[in-house]
N, C-alpha and C. Protein backbone atom coordinates (compact mmCIF):
# COMPACT_ATOMS: atom_id res chain seq x y z
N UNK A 1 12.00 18.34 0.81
CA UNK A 1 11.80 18.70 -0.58
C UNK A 1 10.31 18.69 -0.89
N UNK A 2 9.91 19.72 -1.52
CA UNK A 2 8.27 20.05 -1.41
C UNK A 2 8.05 19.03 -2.77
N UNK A 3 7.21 18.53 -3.21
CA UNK A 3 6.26 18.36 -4.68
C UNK A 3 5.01 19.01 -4.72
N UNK A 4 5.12 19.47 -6.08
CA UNK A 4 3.81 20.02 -6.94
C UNK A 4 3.12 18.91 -7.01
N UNK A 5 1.86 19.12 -6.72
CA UNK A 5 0.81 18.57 -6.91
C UNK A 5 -0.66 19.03 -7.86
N UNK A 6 -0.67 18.86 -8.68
CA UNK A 6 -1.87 19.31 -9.64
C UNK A 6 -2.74 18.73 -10.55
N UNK A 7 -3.88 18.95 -11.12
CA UNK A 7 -4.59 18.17 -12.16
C UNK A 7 -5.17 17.51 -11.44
N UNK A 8 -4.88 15.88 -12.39
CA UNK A 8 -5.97 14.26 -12.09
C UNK A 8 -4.95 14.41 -10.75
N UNK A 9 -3.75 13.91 -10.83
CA UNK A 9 -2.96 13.40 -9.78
C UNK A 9 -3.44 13.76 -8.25
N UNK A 10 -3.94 15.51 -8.49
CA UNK A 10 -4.16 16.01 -7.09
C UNK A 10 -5.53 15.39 -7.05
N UNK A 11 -6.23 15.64 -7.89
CA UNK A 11 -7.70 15.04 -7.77
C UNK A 11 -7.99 13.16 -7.27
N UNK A 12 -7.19 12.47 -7.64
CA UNK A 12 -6.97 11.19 -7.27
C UNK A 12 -6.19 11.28 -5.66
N UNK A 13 -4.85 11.60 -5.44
CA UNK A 13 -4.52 11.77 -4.69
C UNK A 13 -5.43 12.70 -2.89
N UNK A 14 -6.22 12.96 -3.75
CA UNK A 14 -7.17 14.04 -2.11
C UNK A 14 -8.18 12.83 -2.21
N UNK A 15 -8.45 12.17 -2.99
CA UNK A 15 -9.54 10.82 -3.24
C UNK A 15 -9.11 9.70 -2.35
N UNK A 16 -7.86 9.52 -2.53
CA UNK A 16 -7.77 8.38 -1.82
C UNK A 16 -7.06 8.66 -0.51
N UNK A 17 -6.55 9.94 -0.18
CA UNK A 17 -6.45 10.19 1.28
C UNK A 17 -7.90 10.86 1.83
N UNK A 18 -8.88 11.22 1.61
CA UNK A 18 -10.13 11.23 2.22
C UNK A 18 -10.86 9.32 1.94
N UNK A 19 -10.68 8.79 1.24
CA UNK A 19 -11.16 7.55 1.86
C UNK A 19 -10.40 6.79 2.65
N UNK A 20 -9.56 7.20 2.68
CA UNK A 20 -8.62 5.93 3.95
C UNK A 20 -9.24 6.95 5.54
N UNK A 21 -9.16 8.27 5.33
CA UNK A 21 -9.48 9.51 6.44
C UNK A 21 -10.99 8.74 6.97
N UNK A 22 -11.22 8.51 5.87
CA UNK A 22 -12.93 8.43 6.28
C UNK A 22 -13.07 6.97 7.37
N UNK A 23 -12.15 5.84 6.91
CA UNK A 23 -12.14 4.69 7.56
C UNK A 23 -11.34 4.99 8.99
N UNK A 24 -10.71 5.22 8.94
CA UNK A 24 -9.68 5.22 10.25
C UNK A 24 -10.16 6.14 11.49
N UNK A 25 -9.92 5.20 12.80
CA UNK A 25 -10.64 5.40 13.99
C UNK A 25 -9.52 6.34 14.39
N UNK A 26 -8.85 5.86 14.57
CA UNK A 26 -8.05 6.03 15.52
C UNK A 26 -7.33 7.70 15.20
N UNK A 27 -7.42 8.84 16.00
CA UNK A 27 -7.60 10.49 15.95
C UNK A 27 -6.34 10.55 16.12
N UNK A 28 -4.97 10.01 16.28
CA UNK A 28 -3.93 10.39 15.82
C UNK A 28 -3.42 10.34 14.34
N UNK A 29 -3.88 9.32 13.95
CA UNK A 29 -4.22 8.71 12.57
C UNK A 29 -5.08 9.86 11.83
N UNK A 30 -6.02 9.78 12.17
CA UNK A 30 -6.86 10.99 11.29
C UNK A 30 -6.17 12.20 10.99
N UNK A 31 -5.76 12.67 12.54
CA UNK A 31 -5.10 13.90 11.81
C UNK A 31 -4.11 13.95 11.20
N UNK A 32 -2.72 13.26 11.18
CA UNK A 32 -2.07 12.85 10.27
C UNK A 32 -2.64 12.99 8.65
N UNK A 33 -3.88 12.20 8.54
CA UNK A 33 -4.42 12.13 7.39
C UNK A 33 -4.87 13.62 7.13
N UNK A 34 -5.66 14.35 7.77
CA UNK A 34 -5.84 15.54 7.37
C UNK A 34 -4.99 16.01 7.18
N UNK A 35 -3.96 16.07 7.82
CA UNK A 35 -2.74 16.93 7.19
C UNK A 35 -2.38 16.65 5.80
N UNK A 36 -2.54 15.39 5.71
CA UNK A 36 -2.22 15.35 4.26
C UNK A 36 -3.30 15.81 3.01
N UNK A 37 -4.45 15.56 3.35
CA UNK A 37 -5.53 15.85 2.26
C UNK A 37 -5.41 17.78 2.24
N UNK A 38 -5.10 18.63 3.29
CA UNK A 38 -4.73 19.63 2.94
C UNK A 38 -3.28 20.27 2.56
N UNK A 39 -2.48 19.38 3.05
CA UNK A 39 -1.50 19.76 2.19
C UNK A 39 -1.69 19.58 0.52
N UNK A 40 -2.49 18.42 -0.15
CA UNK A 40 -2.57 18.22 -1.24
C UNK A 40 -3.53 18.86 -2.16
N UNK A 41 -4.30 19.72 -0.70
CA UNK A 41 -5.83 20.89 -1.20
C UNK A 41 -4.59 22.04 -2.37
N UNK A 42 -3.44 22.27 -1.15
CA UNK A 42 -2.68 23.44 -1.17
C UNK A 42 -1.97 23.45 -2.52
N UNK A 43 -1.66 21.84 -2.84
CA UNK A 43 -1.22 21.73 -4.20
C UNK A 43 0.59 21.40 -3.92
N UNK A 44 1.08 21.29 -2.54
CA UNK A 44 2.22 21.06 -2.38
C UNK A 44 2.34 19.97 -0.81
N UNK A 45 2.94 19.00 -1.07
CA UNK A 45 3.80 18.32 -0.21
C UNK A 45 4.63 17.75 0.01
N UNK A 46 5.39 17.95 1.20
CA UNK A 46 6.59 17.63 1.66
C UNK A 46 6.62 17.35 3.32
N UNK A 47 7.79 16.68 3.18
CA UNK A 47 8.38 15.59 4.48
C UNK A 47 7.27 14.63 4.92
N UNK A 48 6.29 14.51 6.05
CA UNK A 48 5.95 13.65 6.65
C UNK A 48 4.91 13.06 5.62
N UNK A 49 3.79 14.74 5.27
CA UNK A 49 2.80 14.24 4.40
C UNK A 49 3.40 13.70 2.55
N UNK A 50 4.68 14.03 2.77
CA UNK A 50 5.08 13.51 0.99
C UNK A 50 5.09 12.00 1.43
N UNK A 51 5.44 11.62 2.74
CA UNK A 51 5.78 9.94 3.21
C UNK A 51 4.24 9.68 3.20
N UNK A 52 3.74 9.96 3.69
CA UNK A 52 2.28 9.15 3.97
C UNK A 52 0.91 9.26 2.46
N UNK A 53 1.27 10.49 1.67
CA UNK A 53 0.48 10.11 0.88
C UNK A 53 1.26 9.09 -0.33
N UNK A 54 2.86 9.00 -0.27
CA UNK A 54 3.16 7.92 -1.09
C UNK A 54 2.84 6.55 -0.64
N UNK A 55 2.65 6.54 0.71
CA UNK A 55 2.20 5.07 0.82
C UNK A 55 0.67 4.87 0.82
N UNK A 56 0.23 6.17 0.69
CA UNK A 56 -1.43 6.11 0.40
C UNK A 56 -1.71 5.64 -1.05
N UNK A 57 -0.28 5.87 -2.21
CA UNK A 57 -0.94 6.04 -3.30
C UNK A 57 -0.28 4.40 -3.63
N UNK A 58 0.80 4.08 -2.91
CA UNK A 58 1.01 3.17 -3.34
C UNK A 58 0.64 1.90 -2.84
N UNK A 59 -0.06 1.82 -1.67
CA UNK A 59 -1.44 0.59 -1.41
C UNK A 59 -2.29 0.69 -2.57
N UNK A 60 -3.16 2.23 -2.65
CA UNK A 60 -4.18 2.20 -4.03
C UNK A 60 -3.39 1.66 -5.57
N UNK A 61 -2.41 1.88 -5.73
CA UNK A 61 -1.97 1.36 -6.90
C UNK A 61 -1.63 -0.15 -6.90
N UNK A 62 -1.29 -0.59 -5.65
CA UNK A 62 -0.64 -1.69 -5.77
C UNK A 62 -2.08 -3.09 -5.79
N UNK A 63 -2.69 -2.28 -5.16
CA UNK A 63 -4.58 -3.21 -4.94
C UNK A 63 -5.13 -3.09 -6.24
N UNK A 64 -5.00 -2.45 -6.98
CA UNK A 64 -5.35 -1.61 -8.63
C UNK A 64 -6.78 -0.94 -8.36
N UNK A 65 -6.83 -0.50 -6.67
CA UNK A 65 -7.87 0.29 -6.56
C UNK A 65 -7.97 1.69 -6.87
N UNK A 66 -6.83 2.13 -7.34
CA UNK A 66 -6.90 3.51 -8.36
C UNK A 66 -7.40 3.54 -9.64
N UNK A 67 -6.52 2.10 -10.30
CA UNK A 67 -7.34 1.72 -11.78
C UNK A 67 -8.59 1.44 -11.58
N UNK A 68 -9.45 0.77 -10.84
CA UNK A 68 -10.50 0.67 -10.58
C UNK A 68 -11.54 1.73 -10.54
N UNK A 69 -11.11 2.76 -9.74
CA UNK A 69 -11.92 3.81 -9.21
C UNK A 69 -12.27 4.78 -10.20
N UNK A 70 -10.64 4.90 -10.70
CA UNK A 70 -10.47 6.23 -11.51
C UNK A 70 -10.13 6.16 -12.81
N UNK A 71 -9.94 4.86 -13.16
CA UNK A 71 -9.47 4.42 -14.99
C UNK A 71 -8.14 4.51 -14.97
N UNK A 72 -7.31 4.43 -15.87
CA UNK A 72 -6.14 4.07 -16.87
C UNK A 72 -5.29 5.18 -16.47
N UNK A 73 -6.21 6.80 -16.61
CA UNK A 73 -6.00 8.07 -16.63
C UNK A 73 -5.39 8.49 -15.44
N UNK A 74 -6.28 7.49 -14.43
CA UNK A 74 -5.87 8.34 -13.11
C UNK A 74 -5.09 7.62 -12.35
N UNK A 75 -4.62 6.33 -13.09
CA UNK A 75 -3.61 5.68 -12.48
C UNK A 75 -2.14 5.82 -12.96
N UNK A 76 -2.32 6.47 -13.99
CA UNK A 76 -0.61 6.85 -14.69
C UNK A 76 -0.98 8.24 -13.95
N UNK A 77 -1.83 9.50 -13.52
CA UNK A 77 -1.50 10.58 -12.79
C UNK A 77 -1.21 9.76 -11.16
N UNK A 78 -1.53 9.17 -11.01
CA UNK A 78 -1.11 8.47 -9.47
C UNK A 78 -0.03 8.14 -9.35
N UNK A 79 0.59 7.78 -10.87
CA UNK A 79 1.83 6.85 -10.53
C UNK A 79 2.96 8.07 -10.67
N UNK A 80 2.53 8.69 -11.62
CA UNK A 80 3.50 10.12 -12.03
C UNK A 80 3.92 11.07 -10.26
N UNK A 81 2.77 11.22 -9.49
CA UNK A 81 2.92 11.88 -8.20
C UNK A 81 4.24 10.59 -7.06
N UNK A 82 3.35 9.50 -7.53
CA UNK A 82 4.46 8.59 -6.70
C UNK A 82 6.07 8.58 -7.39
N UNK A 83 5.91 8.55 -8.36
CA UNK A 83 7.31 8.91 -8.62
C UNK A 83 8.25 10.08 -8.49
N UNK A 84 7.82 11.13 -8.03
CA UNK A 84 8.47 12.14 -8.02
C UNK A 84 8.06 12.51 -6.51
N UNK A 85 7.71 11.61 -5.86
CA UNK A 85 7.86 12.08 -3.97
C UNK A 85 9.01 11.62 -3.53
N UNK A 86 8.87 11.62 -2.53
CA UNK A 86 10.75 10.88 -2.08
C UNK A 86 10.42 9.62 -1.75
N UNK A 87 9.43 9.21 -1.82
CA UNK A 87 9.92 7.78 -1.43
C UNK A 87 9.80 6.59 -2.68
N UNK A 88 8.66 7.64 -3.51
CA UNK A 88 9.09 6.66 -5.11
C UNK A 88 10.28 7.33 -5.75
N UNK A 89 10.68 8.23 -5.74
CA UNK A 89 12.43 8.52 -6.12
C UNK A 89 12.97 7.38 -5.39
N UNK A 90 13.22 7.16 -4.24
CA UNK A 90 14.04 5.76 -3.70
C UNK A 90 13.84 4.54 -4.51
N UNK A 91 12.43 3.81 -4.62
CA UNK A 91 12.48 3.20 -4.72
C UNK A 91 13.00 3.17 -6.71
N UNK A 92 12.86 4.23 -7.68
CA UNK A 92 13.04 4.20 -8.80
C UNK A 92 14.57 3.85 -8.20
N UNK A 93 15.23 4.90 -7.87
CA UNK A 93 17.09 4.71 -7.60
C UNK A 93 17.36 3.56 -7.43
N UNK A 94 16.91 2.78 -6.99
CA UNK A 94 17.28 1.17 -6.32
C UNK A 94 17.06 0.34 -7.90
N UNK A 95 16.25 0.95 -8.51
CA UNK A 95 15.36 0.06 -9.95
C UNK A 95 17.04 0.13 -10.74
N UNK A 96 16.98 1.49 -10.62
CA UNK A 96 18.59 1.70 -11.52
C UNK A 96 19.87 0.95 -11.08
N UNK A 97 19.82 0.87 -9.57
CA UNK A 97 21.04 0.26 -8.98
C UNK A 97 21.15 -1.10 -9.89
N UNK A 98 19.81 -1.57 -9.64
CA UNK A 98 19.98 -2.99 -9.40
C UNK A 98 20.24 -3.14 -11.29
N UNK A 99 19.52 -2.34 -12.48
CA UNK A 99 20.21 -2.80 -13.76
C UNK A 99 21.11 -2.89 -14.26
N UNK A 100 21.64 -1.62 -13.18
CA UNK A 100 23.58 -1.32 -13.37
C UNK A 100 24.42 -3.07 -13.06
N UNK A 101 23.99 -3.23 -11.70
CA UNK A 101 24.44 -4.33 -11.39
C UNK A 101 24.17 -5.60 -12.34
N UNK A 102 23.11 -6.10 -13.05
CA UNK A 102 22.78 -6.85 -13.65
C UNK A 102 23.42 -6.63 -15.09
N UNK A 103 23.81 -5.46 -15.64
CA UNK A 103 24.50 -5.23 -16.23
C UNK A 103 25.75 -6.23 -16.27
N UNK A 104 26.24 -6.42 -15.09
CA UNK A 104 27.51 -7.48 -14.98
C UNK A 104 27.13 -8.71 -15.79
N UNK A 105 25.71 -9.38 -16.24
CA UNK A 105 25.57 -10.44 -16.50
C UNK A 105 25.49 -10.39 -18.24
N UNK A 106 25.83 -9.42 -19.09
CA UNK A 106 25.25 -9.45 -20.21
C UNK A 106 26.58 -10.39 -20.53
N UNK A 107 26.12 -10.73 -22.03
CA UNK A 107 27.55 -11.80 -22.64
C UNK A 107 27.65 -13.08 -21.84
N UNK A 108 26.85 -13.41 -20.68
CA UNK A 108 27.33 -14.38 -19.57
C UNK A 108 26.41 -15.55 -19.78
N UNK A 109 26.42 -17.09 -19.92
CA UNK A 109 25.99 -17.25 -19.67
C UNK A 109 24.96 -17.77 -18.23
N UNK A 110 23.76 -17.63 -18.77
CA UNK A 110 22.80 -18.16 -16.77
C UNK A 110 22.95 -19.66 -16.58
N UNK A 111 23.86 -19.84 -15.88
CA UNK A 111 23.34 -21.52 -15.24
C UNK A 111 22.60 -21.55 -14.40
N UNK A 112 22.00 -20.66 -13.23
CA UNK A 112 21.34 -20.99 -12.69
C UNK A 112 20.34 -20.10 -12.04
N UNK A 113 19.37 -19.72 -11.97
CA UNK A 113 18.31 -18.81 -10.88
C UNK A 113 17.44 -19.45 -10.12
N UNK A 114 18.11 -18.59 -8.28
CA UNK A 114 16.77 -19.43 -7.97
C UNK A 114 15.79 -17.84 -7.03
N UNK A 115 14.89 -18.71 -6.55
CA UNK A 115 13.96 -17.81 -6.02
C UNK A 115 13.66 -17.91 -4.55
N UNK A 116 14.04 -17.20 -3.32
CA UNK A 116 13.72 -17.92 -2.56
C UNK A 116 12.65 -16.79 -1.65
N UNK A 117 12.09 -17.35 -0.60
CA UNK A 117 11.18 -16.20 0.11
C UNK A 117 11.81 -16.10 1.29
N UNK A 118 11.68 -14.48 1.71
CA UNK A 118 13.37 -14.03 2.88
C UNK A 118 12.36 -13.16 3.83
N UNK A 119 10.78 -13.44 3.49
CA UNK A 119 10.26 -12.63 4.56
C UNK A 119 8.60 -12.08 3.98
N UNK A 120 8.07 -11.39 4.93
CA UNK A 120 6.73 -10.88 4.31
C UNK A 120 6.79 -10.17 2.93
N UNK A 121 6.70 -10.29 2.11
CA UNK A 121 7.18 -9.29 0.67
C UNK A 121 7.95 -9.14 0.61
N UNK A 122 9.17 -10.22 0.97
CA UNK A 122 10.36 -9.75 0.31
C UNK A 122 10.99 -11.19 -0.15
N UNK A 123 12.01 -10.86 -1.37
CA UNK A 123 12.16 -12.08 -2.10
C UNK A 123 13.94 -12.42 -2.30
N UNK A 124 14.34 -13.13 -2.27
CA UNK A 124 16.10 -13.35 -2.64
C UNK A 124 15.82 -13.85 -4.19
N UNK A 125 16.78 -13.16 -5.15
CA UNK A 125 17.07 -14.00 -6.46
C UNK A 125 18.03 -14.29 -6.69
N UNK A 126 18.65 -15.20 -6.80
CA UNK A 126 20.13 -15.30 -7.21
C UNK A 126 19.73 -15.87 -8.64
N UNK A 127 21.33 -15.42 -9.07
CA UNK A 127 21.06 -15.95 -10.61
C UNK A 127 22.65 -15.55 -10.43
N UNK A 128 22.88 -17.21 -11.25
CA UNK A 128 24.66 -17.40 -11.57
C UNK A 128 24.98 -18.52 -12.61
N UNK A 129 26.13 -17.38 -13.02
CA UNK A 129 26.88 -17.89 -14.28
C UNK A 129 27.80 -19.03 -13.90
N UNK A 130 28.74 -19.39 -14.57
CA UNK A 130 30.19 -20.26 -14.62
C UNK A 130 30.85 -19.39 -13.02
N UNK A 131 31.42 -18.24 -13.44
CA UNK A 131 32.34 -17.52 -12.82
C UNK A 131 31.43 -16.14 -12.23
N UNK A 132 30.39 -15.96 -11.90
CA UNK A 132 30.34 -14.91 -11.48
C UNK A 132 28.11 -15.16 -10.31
N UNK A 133 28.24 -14.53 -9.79
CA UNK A 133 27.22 -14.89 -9.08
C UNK A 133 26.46 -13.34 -8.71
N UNK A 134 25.37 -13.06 -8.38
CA UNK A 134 24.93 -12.26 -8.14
C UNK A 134 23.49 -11.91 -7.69
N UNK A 135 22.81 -12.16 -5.90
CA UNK A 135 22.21 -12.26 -5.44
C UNK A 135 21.20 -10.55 -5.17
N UNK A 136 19.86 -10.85 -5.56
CA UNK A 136 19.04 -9.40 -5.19
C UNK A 136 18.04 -9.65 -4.26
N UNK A 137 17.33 -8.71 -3.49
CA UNK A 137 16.26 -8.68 -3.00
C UNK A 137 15.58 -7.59 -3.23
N UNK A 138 14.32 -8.16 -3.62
CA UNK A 138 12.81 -7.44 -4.07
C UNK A 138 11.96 -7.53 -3.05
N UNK A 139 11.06 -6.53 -2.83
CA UNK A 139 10.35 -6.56 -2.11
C UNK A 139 9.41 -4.86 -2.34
N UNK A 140 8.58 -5.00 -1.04
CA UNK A 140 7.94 -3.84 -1.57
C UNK A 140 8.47 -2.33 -1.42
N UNK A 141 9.84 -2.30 -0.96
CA UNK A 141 10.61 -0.95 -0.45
C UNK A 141 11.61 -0.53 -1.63
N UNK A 142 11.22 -1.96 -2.75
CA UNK A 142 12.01 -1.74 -3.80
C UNK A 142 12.97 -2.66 -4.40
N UNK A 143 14.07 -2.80 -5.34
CA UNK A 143 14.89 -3.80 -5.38
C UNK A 143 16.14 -3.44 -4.92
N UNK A 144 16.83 -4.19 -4.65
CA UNK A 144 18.44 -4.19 -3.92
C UNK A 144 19.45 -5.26 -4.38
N UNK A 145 20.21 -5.12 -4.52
CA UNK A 145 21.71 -6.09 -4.97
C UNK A 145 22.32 -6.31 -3.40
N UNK A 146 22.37 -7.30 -3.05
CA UNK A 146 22.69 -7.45 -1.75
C UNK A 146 24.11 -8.11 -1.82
N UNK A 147 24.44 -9.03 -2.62
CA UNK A 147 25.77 -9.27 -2.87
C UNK A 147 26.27 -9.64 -4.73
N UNK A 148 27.00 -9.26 -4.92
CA UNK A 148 27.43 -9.55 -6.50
C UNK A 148 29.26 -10.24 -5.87
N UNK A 149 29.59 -10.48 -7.14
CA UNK A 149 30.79 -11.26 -7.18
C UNK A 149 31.10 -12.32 -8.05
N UNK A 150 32.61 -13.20 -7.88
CA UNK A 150 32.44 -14.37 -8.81
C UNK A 150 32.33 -15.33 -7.91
């Protein structure tokens, strides 16, 4: 599935895949990266380069080295491109899964949440009522409902 790319977004987006291009040794890597800074010249990408500049944009967003670089402006056009590639579509879908699911808890009361750590960036929450229980994991690929129930 191709995305449009245009405006700040493309202008931020060719920004921060020519500075990662510029650092990286290693010439399998590079070209990879070129592929992407011209696919995003072209104003469209899809499959490998839609994967690699979402994780280009979403290191820069997640460091707030987009807000940094480029202001307020060019971090809601950064975030707008990550959301509509395929791999921030995933991770939004999972955002929805998991409210649907949490949904189960309204009217309920919480006796208990805990928090636990299940790995490099990734997190377990449980949080349970009287009669009903319902465990997620967060992390950076997104959120997930890993088990619900009573």
């Amino acid at each position: 599935m191709a995305t449009k790319v245009s405006g700040e977004a493309q202008e931020v987006a060719r920004a921060e895949a020519q500075a990662v291009l510029a650092m990286v040794v290693d010439e399998g890597r590079r070209a990879k990266l070129a592929d992407v800074v011209a696919a995003v010249d072209e104003g469209v990408v899809e499959g490998v380069d839609a994967d690699a500049l979402a994780e280009l944009l979403e290191l820069g967003l997640s460091t707030g080295r987009v807000r940094a670089l480029y202001g307020p402006g060019g971090e809601q056009a950064a975030l707008g491109i990550y959301r509509r590639l395929p791999l921030g579509k995933e991770v939004a879908e999972t955002t929805r899964e998991l409210n649907e699911a949490l949904s189960a808890l309204e009217g309920r009361t919480i006796e208990k949440i805990t928090v636990s750590a299940v790995g490099p960036g990734e997190y377990g929450v449980t949080v349970s009522t009287e009669d009903f229980e319902i465990a997620l994991r967060l992390g950076k690929t997104g959120a997930r409902v890993a088990s619900i129930g009573a």
